[in-house]
PDB file of N, CA and C in Angstrom:
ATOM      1  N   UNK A   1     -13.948  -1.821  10.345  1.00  0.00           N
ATOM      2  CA  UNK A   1     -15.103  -2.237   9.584  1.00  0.00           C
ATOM      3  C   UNK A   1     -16.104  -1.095   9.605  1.00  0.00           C
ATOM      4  N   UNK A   2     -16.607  -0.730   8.309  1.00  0.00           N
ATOM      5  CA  UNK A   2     -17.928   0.122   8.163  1.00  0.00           C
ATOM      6  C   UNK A   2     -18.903  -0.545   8.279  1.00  0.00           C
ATOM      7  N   UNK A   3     -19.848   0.324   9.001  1.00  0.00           N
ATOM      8  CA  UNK A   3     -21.321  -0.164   8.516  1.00  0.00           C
ATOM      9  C   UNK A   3     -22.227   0.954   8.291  1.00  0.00           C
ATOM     10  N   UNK A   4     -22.956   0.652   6.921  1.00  0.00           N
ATOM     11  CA  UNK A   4     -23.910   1.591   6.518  1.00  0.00           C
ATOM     12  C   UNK A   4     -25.224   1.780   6.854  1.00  0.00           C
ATOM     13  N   UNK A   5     -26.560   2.710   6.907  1.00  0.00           N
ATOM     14  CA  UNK A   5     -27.647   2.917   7.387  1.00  0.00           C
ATOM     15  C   UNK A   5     -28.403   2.111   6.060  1.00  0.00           C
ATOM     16  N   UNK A   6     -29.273   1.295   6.756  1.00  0.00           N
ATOM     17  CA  UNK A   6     -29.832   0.593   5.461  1.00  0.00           C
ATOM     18  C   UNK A   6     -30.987   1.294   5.367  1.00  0.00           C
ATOM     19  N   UNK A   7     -31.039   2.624   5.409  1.00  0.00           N
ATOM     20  CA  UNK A   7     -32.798   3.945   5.138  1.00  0.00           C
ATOM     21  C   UNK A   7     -32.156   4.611   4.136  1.00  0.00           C
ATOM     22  N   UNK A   8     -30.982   4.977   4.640  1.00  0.00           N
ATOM     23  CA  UNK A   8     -30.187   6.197   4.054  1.00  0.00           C
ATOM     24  C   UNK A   8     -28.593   5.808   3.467  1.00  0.00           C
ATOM     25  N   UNK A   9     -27.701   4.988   3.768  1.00  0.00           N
ATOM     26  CA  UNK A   9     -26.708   4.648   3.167  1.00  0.00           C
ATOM     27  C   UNK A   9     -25.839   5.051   3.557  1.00  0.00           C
ATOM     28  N   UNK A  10     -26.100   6.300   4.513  1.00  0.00           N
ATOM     29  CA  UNK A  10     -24.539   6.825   5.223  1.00  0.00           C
ATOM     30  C   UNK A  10     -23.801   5.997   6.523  1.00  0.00           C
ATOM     31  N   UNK A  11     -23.054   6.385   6.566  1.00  0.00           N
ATOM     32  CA  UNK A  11     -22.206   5.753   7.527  1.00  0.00           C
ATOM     33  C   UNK A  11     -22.680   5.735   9.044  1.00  0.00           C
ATOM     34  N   UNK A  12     -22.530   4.540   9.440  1.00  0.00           N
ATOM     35  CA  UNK A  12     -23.290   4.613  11.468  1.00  0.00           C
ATOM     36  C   UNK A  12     -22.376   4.921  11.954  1.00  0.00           C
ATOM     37  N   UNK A  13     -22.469   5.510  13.343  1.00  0.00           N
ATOM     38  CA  UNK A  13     -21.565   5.976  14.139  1.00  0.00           C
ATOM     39  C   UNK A  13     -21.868   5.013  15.655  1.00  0.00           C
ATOM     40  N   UNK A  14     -20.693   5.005  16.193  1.00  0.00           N
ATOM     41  CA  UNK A  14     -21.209   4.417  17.652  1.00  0.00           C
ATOM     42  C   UNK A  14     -21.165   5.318  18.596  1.00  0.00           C
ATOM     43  N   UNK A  15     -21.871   5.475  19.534  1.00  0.00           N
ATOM     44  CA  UNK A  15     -22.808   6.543  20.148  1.00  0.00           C
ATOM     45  C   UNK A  15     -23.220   5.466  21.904  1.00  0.00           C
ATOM     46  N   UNK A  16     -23.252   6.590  22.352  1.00  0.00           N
ATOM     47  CA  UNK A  16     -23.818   5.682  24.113  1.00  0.00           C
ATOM     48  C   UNK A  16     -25.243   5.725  24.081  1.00  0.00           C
ATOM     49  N   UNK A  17     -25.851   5.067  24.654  1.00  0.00           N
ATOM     50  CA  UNK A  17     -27.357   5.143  24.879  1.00  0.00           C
ATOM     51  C   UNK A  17     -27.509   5.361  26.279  1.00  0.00           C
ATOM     52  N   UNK A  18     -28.533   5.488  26.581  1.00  0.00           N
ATOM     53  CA  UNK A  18     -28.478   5.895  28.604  1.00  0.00           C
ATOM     54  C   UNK A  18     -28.148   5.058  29.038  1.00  0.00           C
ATOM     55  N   UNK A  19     -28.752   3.706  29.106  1.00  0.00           N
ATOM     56  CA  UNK A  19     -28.514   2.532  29.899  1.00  0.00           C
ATOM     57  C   UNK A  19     -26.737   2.401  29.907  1.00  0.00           C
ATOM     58  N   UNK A  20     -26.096   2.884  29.357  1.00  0.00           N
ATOM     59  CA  UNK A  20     -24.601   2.563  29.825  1.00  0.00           C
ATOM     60  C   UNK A  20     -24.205   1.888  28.334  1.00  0.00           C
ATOM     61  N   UNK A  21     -24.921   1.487  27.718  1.00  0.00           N
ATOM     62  CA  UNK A  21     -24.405   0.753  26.588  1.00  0.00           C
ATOM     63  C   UNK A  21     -24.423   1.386  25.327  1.00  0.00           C
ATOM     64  N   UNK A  22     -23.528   0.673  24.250  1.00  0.00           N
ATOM     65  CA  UNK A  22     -23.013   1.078  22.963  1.00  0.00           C
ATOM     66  C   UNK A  22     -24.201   0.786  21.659  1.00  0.00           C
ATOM     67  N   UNK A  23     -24.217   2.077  20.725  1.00  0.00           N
ATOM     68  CA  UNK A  23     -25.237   1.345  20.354  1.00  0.00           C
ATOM     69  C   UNK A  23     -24.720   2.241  18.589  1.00  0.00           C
ATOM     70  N   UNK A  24     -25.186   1.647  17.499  1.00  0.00           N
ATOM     71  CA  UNK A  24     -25.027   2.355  16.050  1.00  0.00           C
ATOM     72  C   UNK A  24     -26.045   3.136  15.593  1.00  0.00           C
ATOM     73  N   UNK A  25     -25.936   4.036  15.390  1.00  0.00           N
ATOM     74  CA  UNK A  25     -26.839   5.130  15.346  1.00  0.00           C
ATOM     75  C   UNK A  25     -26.084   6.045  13.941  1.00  0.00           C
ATOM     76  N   UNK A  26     -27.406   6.397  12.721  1.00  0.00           N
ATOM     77  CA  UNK A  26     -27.180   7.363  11.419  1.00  0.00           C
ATOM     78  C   UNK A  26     -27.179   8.670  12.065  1.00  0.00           C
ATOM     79  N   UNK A  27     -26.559   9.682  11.331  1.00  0.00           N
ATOM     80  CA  UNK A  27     -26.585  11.119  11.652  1.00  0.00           C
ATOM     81  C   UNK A  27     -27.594  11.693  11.168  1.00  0.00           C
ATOM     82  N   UNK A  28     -27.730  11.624   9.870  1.00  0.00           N
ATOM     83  CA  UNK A  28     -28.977  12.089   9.324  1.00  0.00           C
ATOM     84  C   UNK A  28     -30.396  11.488   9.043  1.00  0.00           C
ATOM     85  N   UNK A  29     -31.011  10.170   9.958  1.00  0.00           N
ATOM     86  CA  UNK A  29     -32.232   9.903   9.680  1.00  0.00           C
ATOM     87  C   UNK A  29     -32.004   9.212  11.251  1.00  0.00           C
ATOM     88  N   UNK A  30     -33.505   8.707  11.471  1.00  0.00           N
ATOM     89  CA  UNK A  30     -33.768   8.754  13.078  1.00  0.00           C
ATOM     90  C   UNK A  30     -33.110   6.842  13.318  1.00  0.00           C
ATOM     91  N   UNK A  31     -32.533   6.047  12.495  1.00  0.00           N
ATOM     92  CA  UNK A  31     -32.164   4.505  12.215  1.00  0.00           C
ATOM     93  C   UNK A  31     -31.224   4.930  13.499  1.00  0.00           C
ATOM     94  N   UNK A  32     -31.274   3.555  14.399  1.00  0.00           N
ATOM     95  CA  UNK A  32     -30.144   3.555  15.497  1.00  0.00           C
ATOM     96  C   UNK A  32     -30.692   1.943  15.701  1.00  0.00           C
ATOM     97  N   UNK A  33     -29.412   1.072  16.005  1.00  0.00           N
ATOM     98  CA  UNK A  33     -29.646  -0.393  16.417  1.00  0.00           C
ATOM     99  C   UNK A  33     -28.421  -0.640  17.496  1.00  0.00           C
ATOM    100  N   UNK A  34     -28.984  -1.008  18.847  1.00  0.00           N
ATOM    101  CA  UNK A  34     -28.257  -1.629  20.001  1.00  0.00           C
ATOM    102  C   UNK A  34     -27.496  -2.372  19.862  1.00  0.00           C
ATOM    103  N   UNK A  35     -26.240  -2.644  20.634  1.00  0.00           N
ATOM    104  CA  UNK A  35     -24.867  -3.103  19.928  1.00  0.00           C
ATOM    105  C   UNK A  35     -24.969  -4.269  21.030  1.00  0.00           C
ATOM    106  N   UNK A  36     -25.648  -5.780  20.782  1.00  0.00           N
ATOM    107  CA  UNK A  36     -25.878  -6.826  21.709  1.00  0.00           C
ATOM    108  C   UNK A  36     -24.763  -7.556  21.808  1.00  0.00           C
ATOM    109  N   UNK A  37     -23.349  -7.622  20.932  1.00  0.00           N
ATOM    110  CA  UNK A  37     -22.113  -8.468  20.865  1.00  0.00           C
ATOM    111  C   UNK A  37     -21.370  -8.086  20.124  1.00  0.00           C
ATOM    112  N   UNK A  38     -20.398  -8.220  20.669  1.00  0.00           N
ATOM    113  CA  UNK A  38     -18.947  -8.020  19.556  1.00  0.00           C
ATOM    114  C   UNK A  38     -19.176  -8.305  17.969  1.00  0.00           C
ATOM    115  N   UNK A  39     -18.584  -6.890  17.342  1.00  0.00           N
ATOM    116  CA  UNK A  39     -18.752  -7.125  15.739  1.00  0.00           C
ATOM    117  C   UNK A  39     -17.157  -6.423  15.616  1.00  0.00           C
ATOM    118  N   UNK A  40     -16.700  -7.570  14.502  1.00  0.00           N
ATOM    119  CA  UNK A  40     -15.189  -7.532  14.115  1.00  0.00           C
ATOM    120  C   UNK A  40     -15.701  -8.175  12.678  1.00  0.00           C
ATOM    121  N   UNK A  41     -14.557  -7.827  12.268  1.00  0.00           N
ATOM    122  CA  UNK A  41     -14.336  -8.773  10.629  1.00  0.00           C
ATOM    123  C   UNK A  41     -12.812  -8.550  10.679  1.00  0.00           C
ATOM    124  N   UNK A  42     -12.164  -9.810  10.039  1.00  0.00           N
ATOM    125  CA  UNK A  42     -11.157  -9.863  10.301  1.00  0.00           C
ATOM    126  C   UNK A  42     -10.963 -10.796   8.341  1.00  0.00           C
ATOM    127  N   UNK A  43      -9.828  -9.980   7.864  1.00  0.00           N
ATOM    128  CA  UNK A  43      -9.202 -10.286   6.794  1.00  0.00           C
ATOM    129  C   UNK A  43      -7.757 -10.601   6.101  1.00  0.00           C
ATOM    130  N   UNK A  44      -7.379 -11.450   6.094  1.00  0.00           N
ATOM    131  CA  UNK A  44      -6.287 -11.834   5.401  1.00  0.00           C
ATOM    132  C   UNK A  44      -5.878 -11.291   3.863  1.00  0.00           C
ATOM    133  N   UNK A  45      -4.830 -10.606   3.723  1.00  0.00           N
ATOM    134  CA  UNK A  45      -4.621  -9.998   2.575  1.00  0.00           C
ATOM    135  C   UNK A  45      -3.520 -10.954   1.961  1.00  0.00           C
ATOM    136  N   UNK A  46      -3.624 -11.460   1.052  1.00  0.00           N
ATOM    137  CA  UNK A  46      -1.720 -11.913   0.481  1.00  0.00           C
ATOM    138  C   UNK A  46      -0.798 -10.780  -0.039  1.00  0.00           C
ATOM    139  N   UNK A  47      -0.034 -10.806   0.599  1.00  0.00           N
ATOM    140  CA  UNK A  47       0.976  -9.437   0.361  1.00  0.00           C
ATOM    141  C   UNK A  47       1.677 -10.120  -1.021  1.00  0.00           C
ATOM    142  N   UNK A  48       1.671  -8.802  -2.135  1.00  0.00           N
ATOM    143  CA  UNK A  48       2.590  -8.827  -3.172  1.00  0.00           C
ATOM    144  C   UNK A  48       3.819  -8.911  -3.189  1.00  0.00           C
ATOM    145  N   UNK A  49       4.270  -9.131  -4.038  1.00  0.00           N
ATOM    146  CA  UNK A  49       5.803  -9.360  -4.220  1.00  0.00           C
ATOM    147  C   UNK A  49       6.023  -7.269  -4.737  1.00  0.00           C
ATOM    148  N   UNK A  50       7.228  -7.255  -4.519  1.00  0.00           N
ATOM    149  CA  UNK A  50       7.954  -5.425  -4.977  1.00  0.00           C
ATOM    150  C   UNK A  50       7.466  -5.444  -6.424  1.00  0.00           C
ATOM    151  N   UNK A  51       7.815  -6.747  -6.994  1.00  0.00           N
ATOM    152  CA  UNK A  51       7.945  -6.608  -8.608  1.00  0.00           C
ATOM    153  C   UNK A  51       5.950  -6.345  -9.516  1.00  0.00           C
ATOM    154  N   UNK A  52       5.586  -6.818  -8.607  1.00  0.00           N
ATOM    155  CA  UNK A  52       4.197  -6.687  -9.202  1.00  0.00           C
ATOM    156  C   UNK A  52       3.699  -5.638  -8.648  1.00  0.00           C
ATOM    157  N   UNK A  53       4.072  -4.745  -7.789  1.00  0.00           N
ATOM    158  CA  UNK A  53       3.609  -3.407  -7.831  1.00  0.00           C
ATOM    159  C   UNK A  53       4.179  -2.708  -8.928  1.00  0.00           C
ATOM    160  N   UNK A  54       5.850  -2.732  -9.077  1.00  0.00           N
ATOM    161  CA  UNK A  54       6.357  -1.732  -9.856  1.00  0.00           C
ATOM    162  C   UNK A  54       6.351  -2.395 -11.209  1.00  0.00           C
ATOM    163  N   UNK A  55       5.832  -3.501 -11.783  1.00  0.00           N
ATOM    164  CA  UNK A  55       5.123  -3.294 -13.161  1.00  0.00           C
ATOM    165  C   UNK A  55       5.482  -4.945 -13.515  1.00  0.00           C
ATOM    166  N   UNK A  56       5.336  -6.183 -12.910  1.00  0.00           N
ATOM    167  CA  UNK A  56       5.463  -7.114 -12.849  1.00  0.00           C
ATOM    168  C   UNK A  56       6.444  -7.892 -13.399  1.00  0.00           C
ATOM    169  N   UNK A  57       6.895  -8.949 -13.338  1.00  0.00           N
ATOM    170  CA  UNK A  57       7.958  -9.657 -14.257  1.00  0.00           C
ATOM    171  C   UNK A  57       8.594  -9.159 -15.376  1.00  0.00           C
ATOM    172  N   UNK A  58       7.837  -8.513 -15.995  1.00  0.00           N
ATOM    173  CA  UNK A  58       8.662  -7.823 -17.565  1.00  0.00           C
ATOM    174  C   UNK A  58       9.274  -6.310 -17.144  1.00  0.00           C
ATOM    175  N   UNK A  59       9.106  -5.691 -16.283  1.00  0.00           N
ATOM    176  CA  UNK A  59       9.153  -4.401 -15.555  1.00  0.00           C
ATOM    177  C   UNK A  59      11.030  -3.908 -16.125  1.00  0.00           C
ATOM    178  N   UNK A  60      11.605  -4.997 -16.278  1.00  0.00           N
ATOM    179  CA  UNK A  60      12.951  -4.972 -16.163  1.00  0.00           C
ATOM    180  C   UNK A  60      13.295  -4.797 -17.846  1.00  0.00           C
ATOM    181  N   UNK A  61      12.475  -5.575 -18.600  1.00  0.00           N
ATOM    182  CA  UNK A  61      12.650  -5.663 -19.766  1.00  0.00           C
ATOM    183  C   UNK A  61      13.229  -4.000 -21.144  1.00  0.00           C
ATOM    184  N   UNK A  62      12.606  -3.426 -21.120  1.00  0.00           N
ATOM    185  CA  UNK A  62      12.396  -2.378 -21.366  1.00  0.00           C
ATOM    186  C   UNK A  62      13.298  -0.915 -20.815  1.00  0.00           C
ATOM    187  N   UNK A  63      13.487  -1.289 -19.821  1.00  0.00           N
ATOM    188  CA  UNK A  63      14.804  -0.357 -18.555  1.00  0.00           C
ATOM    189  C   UNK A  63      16.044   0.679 -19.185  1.00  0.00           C
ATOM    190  N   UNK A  64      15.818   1.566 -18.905  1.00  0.00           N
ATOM    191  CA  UNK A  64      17.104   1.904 -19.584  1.00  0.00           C
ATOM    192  C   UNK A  64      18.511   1.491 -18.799  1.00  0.00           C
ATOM    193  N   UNK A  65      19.558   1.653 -19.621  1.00  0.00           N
ATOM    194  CA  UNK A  65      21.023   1.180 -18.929  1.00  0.00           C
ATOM    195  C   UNK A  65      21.589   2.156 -18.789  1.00  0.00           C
ATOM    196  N   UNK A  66      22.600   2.232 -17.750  1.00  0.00           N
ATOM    197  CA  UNK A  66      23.487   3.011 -17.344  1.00  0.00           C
ATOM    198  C   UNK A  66      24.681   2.316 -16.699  1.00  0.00           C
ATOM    199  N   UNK A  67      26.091   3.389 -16.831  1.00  0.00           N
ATOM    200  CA  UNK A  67      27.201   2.677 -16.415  1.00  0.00           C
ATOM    201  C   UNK A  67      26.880   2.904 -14.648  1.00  0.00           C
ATOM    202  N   UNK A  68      26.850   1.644 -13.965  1.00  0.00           N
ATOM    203  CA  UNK A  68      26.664   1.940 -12.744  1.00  0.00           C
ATOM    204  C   UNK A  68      27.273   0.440 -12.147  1.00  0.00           C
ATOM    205  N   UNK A  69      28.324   0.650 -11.034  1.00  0.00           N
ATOM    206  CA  UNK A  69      29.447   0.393 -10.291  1.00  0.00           C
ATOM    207  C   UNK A  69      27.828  -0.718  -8.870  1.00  0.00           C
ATOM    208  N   UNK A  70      27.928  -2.279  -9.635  1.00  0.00           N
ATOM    209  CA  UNK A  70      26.771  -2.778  -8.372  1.00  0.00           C
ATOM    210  C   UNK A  70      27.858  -2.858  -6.872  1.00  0.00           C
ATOM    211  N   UNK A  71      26.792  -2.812  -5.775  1.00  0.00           N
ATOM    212  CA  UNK A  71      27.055  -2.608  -4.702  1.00  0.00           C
ATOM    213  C   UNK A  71      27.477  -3.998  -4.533  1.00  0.00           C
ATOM    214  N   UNK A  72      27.004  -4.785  -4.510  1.00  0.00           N
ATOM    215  CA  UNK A  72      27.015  -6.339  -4.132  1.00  0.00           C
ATOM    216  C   UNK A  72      28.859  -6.444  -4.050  1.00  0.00           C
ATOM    217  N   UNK A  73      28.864  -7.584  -2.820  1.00  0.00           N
ATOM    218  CA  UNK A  73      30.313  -7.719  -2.694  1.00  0.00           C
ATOM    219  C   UNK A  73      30.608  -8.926  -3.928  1.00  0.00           C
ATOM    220  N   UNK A  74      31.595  -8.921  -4.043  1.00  0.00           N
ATOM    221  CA  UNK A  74      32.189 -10.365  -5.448  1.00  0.00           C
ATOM    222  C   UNK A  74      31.755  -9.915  -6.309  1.00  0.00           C
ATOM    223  N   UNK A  75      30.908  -9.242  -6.724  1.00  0.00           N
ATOM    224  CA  UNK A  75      30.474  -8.841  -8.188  1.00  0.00           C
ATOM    225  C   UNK A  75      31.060  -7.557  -8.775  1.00  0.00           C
ATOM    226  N   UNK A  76      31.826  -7.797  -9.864  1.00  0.00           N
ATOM    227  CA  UNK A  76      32.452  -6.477 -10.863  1.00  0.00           C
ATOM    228  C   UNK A  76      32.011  -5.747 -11.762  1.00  0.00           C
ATOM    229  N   UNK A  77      29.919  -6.311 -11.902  1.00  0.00           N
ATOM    230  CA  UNK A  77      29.086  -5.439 -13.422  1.00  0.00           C
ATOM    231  C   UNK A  77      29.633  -3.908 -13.162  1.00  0.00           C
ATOM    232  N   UNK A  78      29.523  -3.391 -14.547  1.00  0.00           N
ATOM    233  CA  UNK A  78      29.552  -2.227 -14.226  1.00  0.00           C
ATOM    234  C   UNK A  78      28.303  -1.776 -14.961  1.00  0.00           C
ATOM    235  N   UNK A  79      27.265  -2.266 -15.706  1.00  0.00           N
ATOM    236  CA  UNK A  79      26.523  -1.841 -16.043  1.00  0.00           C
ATOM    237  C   UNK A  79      24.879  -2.471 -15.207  1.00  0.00           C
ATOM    238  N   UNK A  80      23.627  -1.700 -15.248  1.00  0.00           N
ATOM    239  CA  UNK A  80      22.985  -1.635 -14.225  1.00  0.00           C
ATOM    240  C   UNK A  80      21.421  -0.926 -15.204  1.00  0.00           C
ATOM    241  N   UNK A  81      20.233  -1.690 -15.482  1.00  0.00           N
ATOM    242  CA  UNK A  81      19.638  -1.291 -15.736  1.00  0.00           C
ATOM    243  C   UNK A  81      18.380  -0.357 -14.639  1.00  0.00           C
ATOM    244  N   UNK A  82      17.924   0.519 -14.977  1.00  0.00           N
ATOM    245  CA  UNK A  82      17.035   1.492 -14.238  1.00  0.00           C
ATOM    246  C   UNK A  82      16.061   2.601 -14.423  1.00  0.00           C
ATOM    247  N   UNK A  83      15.143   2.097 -13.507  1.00  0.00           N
ATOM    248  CA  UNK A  83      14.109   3.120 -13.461  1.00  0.00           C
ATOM    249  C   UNK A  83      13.620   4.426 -12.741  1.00  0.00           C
ATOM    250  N   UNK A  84      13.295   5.041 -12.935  1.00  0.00           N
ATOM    251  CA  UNK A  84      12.875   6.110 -11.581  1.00  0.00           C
ATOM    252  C   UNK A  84      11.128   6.409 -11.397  1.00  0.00           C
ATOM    253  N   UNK A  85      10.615   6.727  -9.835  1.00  0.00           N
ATOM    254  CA  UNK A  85       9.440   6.374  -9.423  1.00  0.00           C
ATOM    255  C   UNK A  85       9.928   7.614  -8.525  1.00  0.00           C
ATOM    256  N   UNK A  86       8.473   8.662  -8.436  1.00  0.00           N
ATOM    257  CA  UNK A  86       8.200   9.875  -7.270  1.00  0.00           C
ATOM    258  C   UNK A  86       7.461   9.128  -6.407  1.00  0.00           C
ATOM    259  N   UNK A  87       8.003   8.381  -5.385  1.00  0.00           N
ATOM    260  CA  UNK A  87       7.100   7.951  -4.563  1.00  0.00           C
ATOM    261  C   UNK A  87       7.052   8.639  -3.082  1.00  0.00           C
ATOM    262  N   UNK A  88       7.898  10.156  -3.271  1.00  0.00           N
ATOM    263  CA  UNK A  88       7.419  10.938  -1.828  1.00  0.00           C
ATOM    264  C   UNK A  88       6.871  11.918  -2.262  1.00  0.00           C
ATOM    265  N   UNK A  89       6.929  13.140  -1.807  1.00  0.00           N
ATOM    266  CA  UNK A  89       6.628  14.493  -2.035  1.00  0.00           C
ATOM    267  C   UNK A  89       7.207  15.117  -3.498  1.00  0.00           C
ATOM    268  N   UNK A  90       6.589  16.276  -4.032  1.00  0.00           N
ATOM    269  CA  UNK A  90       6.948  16.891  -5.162  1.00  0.00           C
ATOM    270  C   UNK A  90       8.412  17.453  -5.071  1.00  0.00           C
ATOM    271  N   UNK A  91       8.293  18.054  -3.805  1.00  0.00           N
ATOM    272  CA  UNK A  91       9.926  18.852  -3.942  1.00  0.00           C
ATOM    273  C   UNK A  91      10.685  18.025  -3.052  1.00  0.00           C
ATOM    274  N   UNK A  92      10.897  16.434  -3.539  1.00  0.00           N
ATOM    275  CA  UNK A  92      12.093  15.628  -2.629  1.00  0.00           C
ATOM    276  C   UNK A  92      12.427  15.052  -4.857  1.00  0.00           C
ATOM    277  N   UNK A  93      13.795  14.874  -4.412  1.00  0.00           N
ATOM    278  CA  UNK A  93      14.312  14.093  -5.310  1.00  0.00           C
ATOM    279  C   UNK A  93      13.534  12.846  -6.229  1.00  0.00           C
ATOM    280  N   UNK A  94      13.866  12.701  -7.183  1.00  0.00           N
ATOM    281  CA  UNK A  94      12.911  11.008  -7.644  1.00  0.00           C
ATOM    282  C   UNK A  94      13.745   9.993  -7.249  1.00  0.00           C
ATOM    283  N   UNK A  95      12.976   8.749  -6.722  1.00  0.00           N
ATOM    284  CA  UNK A  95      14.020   7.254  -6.455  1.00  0.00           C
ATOM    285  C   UNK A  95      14.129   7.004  -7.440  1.00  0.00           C
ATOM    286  N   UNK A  96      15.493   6.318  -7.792  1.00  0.00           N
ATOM    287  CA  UNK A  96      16.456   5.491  -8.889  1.00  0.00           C
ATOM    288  C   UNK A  96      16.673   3.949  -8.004  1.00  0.00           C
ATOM    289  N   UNK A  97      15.260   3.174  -8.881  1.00  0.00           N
ATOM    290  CA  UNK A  97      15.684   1.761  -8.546  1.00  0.00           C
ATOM    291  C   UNK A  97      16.753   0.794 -10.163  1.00  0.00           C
ATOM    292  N   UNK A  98      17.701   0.436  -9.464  1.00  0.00           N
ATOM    293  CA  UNK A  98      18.678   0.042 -10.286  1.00  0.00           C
ATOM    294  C   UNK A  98      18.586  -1.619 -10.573  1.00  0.00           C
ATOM    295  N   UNK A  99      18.913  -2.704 -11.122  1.00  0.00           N
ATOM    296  CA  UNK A  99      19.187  -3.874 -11.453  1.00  0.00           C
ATOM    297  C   UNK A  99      20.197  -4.761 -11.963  1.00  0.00           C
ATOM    298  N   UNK A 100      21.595  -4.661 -11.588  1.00  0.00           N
ATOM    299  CA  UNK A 100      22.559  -5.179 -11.926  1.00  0.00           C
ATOM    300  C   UNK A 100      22.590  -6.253 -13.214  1.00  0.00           C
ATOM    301  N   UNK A 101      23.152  -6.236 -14.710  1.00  0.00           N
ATOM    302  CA  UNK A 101      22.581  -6.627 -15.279  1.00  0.00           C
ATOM    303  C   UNK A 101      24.001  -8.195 -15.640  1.00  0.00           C
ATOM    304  N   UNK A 102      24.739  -8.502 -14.454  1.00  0.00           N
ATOM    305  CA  UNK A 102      25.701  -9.104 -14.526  1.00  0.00           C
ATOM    306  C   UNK A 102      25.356 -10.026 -13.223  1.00  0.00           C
ATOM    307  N   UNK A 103      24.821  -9.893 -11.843  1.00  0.00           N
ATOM    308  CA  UNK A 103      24.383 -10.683 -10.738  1.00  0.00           C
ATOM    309  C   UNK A 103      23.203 -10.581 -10.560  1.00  0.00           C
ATOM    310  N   UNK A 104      22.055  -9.549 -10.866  1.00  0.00           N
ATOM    311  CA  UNK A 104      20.829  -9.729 -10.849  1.00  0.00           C
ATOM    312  C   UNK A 104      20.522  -8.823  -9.196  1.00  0.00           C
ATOM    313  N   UNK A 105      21.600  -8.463  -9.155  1.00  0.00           N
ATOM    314  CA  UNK A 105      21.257  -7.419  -7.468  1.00  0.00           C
ATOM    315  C   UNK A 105      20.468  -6.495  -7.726  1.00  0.00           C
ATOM    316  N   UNK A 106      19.550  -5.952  -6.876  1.00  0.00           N
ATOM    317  CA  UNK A 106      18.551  -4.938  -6.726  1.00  0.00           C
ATOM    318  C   UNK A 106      18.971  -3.995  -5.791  1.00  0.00           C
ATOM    319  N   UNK A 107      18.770  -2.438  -6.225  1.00  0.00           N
ATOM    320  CA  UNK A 107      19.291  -1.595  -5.063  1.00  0.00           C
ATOM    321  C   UNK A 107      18.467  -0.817  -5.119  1.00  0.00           C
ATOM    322  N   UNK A 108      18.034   0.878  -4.466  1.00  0.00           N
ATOM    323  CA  UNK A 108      17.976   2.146  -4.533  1.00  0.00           C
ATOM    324  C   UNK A 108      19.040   3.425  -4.499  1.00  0.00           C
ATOM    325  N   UNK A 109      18.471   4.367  -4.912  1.00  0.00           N
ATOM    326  CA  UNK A 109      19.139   5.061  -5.034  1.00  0.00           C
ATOM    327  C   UNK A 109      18.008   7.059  -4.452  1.00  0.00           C
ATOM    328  N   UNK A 110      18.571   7.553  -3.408  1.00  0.00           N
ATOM    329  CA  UNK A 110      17.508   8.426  -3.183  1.00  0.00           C
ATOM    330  C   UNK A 110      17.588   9.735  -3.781  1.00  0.00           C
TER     331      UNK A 110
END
């Protein structure tokens, strides 16, 4: 959790005071307030589903196809719609996420 200097707007820092105790104190203006009890904030996020990061329900629609052999056991598609995403560094390969367009399996590819 941040907390800001309400003179100046920058960020407080926590800092010792003599007496032994913790206290929030600005860098650049003379604002400092004694730290009398525990301060937390605590937040619950709802985690997304994969598909609504990488472009929601229709994401698949649009995909190009390729002949591609799905991993899934019992299943014989041979065709496999797919996208590609740089989601590491510039000089690593691009991921190839694939979609089986015969069982609906999801894979990667690095």
């Amino acid at each position: 959790m941040l907390l800001f200097c309400p003179l100046c707007s920058n960020i407080l820092t926590v800092s010792a005071m003599e007496t032994g105790r913790n206290r929030l104190e600005c860098r650049t203006c003379p604002y400092e307030h004694p730290i009398d009890q525990t301060i937390y904030s605590r937040r619950n996020f709802v985690r997304q589903e994969r598909e609504d990061v990488f472009g929601g329900p229709g994401a698949w629609d649009n995909a190009q196809k390729s002949r591609q052999q799905c991993p899934a056991e019992g299943c014989d598609g041979d065709e496999a719609a797919f996208f590609q995403v740089q989601i590491r560094s510039a000089d690593e390969p691009m991921t190839s996420f694939f979609k089986c367009m015969t069982c609906g399996n999801r894979w990667r590819e690095n």
